[in-house]
PDB file of N, CA and C in Angstrom:
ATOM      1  N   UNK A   1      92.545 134.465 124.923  1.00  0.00           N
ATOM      2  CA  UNK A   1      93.729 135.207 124.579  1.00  0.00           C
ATOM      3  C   UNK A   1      94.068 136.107 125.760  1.00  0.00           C
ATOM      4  N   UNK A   2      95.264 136.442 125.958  1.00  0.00           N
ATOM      5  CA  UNK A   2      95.696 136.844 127.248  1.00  0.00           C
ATOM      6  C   UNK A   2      96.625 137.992 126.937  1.00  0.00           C
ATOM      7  N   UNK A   3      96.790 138.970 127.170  1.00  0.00           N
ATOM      8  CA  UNK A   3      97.567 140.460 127.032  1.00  0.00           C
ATOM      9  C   UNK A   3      98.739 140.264 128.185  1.00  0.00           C
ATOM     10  N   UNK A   4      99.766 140.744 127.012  1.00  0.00           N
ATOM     11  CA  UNK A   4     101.107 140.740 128.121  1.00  0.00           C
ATOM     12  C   UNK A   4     101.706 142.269 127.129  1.00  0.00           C
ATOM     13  N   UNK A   5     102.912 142.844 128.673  1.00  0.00           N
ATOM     14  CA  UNK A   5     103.388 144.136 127.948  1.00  0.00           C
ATOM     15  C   UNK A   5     104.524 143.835 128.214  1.00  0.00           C
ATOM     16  N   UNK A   6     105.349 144.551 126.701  1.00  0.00           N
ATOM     17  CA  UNK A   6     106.748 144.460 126.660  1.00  0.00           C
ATOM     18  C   UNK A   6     107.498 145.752 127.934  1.00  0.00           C
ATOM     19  N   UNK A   7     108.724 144.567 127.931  1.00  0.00           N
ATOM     20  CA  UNK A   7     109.382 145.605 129.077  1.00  0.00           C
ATOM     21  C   UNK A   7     110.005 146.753 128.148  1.00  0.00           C
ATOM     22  N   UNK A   8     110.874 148.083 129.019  1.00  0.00           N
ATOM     23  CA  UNK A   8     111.871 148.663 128.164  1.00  0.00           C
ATOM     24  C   UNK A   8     112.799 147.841 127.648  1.00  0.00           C
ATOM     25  N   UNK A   9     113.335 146.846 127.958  1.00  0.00           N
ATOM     26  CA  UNK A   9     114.453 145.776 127.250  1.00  0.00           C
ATOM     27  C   UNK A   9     113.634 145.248 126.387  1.00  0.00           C
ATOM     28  N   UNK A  10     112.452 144.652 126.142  1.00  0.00           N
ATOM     29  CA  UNK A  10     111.459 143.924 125.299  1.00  0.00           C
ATOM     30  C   UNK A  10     111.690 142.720 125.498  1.00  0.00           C
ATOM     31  N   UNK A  11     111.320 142.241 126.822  1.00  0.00           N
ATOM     32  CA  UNK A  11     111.198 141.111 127.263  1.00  0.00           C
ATOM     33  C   UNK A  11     109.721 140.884 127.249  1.00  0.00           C
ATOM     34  N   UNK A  12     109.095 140.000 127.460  1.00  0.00           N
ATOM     35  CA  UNK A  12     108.133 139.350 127.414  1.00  0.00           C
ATOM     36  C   UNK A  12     107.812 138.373 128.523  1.00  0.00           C
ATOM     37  N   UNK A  13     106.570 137.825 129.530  1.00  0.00           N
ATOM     38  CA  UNK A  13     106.544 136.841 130.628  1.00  0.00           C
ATOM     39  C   UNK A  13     105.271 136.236 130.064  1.00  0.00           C
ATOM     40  N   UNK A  14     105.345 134.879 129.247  1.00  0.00           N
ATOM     41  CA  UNK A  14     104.323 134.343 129.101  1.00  0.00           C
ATOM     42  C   UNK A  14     103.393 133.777 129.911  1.00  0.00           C
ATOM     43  N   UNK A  15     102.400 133.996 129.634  1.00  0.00           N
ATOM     44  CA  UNK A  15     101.495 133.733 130.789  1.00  0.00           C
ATOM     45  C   UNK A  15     101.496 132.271 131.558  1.00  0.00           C
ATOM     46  N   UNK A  16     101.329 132.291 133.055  1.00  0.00           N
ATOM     47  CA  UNK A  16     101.136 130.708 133.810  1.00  0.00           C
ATOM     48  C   UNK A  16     100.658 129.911 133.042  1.00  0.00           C
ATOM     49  N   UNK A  17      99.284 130.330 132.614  1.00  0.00           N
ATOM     50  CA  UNK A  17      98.457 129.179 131.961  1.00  0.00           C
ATOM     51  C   UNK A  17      99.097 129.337 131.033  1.00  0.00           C
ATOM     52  N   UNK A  18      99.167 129.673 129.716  1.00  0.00           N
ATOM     53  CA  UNK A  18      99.874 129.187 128.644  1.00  0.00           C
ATOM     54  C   UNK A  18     101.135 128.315 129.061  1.00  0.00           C
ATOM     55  N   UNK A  19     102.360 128.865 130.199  1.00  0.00           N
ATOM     56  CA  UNK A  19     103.686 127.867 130.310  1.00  0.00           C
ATOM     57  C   UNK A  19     102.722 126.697 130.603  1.00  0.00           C
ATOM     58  N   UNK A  20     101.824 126.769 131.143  1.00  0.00           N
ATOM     59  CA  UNK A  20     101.755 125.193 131.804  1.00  0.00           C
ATOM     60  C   UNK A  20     101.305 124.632 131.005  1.00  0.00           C
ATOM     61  N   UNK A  21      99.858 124.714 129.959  1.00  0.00           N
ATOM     62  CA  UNK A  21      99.209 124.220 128.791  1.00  0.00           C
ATOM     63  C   UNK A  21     100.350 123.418 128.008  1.00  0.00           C
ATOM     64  N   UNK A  22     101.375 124.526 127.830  1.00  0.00           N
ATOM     65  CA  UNK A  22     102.546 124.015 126.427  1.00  0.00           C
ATOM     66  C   UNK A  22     103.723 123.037 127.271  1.00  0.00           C
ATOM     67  N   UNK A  23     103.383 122.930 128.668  1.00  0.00           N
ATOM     68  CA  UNK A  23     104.639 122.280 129.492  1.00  0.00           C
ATOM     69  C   UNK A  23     106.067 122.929 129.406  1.00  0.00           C
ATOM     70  N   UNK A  24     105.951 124.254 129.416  1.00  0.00           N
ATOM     71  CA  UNK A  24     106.982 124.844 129.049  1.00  0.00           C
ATOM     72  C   UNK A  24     108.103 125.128 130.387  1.00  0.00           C
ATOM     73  N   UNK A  25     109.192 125.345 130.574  1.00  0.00           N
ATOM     74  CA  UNK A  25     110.064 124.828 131.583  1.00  0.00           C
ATOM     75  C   UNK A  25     111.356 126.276 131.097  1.00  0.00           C
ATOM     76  N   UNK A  26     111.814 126.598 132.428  1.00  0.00           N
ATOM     77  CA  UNK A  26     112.639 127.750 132.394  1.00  0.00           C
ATOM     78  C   UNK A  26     114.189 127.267 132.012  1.00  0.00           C
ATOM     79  N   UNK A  27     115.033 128.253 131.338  1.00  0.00           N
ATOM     80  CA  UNK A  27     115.532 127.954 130.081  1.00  0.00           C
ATOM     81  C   UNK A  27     115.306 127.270 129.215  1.00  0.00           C
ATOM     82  N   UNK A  28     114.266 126.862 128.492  1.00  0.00           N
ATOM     83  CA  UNK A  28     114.277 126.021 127.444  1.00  0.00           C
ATOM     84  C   UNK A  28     114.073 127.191 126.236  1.00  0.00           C
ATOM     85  N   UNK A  29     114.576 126.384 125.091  1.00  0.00           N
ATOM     86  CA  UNK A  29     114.956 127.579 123.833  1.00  0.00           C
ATOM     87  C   UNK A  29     113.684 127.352 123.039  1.00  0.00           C
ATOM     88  N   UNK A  30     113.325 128.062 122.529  1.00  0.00           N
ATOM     89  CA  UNK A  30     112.395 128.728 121.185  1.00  0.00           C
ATOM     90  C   UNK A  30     112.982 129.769 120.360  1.00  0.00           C
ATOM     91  N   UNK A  31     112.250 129.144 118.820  1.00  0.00           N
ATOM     92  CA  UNK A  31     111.899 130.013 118.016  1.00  0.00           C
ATOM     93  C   UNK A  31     111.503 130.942 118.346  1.00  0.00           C
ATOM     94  N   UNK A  32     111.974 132.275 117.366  1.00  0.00           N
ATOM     95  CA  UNK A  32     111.103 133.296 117.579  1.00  0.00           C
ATOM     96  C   UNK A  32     110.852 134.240 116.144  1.00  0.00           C
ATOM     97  N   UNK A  33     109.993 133.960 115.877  1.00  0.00           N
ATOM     98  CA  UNK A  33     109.473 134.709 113.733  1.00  0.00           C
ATOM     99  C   UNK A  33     108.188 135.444 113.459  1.00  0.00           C
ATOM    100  N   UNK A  34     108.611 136.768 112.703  1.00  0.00           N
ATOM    101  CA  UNK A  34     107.851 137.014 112.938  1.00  0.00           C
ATOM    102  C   UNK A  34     106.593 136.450 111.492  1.00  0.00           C
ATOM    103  N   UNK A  35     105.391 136.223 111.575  1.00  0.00           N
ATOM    104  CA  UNK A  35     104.461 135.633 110.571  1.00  0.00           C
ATOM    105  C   UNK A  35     103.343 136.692 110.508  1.00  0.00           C
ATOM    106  N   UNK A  36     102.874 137.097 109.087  1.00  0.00           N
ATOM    107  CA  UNK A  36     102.142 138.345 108.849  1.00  0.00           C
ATOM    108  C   UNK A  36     101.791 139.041 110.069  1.00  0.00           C
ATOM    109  N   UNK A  37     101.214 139.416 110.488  1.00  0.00           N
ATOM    110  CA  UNK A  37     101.482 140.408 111.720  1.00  0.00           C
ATOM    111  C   UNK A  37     100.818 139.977 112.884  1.00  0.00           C
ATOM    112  N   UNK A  38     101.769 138.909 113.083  1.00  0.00           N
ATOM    113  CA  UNK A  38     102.000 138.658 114.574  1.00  0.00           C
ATOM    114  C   UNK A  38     103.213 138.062 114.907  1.00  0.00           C
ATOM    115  N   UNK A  39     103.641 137.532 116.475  1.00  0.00           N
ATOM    116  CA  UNK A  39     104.876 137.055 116.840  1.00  0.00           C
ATOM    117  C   UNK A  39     104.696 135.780 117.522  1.00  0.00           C
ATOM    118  N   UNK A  40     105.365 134.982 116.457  1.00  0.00           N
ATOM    119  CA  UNK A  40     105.199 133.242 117.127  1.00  0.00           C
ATOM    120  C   UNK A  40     106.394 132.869 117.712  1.00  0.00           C
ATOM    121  N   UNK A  41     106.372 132.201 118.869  1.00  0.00           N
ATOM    122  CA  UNK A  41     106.940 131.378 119.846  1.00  0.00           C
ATOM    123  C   UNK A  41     107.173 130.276 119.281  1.00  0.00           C
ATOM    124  N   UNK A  42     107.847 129.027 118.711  1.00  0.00           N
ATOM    125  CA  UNK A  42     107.780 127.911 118.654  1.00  0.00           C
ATOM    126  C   UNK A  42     108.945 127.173 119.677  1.00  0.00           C
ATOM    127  N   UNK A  43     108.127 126.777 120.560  1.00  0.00           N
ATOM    128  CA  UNK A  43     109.500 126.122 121.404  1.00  0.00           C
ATOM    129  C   UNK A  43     109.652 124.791 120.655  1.00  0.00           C
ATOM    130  N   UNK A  44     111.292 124.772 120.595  1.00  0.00           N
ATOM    131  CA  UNK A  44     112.426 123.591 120.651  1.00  0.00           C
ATOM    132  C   UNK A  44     112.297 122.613 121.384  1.00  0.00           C
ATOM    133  N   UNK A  45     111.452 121.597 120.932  1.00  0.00           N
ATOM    134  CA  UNK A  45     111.667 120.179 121.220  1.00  0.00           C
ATOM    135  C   UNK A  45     112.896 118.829 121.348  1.00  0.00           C
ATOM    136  N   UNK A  46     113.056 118.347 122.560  1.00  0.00           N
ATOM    137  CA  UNK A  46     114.083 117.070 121.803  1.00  0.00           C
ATOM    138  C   UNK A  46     113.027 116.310 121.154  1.00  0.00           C
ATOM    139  N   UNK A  47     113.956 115.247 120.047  1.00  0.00           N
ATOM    140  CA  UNK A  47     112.794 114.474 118.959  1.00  0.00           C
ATOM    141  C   UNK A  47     112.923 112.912 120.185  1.00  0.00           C
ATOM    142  N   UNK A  48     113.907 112.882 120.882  1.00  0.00           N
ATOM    143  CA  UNK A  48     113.442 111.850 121.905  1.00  0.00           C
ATOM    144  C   UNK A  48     112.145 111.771 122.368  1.00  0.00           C
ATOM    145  N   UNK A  49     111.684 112.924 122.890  1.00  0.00           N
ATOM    146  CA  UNK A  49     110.583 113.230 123.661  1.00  0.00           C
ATOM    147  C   UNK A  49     109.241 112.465 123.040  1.00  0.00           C
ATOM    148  N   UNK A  50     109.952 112.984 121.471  1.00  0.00           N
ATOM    149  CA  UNK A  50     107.982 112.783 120.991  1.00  0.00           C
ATOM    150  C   UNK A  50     107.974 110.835 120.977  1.00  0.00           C
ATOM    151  N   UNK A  51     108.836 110.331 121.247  1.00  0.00           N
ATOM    152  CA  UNK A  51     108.924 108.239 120.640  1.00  0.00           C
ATOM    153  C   UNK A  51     107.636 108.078 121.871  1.00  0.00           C
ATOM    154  N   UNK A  52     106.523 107.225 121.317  1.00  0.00           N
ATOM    155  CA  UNK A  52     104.868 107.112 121.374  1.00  0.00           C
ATOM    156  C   UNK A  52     104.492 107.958 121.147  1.00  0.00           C
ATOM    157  N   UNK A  53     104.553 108.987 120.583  1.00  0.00           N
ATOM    158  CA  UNK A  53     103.633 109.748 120.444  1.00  0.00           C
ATOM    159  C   UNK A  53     102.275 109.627 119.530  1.00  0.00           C
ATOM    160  N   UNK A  54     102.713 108.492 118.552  1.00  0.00           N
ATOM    161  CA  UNK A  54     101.544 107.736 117.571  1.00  0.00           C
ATOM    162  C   UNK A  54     101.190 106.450 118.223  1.00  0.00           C
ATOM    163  N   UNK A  55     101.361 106.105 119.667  1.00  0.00           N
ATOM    164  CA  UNK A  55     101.036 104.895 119.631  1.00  0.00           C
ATOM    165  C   UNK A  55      99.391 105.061 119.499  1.00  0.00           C
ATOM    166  N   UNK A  56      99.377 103.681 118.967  1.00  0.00           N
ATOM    167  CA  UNK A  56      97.926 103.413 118.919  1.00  0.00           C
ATOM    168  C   UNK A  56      96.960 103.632 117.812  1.00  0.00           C
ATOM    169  N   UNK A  57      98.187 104.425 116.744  1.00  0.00           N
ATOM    170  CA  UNK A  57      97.553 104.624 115.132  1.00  0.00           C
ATOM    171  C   UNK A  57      97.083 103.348 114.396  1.00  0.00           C
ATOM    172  N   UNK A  58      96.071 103.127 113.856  1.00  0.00           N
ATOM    173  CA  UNK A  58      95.710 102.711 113.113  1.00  0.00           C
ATOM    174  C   UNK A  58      96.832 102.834 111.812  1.00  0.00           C
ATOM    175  N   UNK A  59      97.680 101.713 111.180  1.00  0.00           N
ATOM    176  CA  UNK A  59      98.700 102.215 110.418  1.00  0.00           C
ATOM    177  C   UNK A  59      98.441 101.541 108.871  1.00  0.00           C
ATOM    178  N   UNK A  60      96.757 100.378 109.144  1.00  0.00           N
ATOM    179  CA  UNK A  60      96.402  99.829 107.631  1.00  0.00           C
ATOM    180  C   UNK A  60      95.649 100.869 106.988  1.00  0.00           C
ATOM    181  N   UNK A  61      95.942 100.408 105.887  1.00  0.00           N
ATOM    182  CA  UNK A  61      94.819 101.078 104.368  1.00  0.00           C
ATOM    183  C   UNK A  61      94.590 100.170 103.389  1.00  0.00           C
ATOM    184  N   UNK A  62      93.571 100.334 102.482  1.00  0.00           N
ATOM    185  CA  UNK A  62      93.117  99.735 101.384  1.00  0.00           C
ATOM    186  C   UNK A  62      93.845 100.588 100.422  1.00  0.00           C
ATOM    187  N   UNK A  63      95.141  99.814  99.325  1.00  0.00           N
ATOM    188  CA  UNK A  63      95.597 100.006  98.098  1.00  0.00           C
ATOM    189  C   UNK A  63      94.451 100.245  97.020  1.00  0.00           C
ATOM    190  N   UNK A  64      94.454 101.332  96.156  1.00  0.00           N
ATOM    191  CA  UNK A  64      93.831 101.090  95.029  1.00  0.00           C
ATOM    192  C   UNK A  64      94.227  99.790  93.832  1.00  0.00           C
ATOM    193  N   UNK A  65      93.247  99.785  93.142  1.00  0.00           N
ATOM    194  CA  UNK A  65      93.607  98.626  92.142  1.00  0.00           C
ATOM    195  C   UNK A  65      94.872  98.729  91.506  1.00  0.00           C
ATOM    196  N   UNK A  66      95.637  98.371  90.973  1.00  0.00           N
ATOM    197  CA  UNK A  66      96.675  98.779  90.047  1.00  0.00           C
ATOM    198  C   UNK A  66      97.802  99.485  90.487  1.00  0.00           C
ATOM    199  N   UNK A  67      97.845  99.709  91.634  1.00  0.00           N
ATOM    200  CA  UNK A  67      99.057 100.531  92.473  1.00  0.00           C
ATOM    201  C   UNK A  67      99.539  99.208  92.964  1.00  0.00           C
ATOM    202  N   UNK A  68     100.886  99.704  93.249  1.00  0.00           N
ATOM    203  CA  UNK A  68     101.690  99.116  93.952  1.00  0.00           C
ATOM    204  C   UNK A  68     101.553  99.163  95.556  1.00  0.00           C
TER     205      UNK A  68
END
């Protein structure tokens, strides 16, 4: 976990390693909410991006008896 301080405007500079971990890229938009007491980031994905993102799932199962 990594400590960052708000400016007087209340800006925020997320840390190198975190932008780079999340592949995060300047202007790109996020969420921002707050969840019991803390402040989550969720960056805005295109849904293009994620197509393979399951390749390679295993996609059989065994039906129970009597189900459809």
């Amino acid at each position: 976990m990594q400590t960052v301080t708000l400016s007087p405007r209340f800006q925020v500079v997320i840390p190198r390693r975190v932008r780079e971990s999340m592949g995060l890229r300047s202007a790109e938009k996020a969420h921002v909410t707050s969840f019991r007491n803390r402040i989550e980031i969720i960056p805005l994905r295109d849904v293009r991006k994620l197509r393979g993102y399951l390749r390679g799932i295993d996609g059989a199962f065994q039906r129970e008896d009597g189900r459809v």
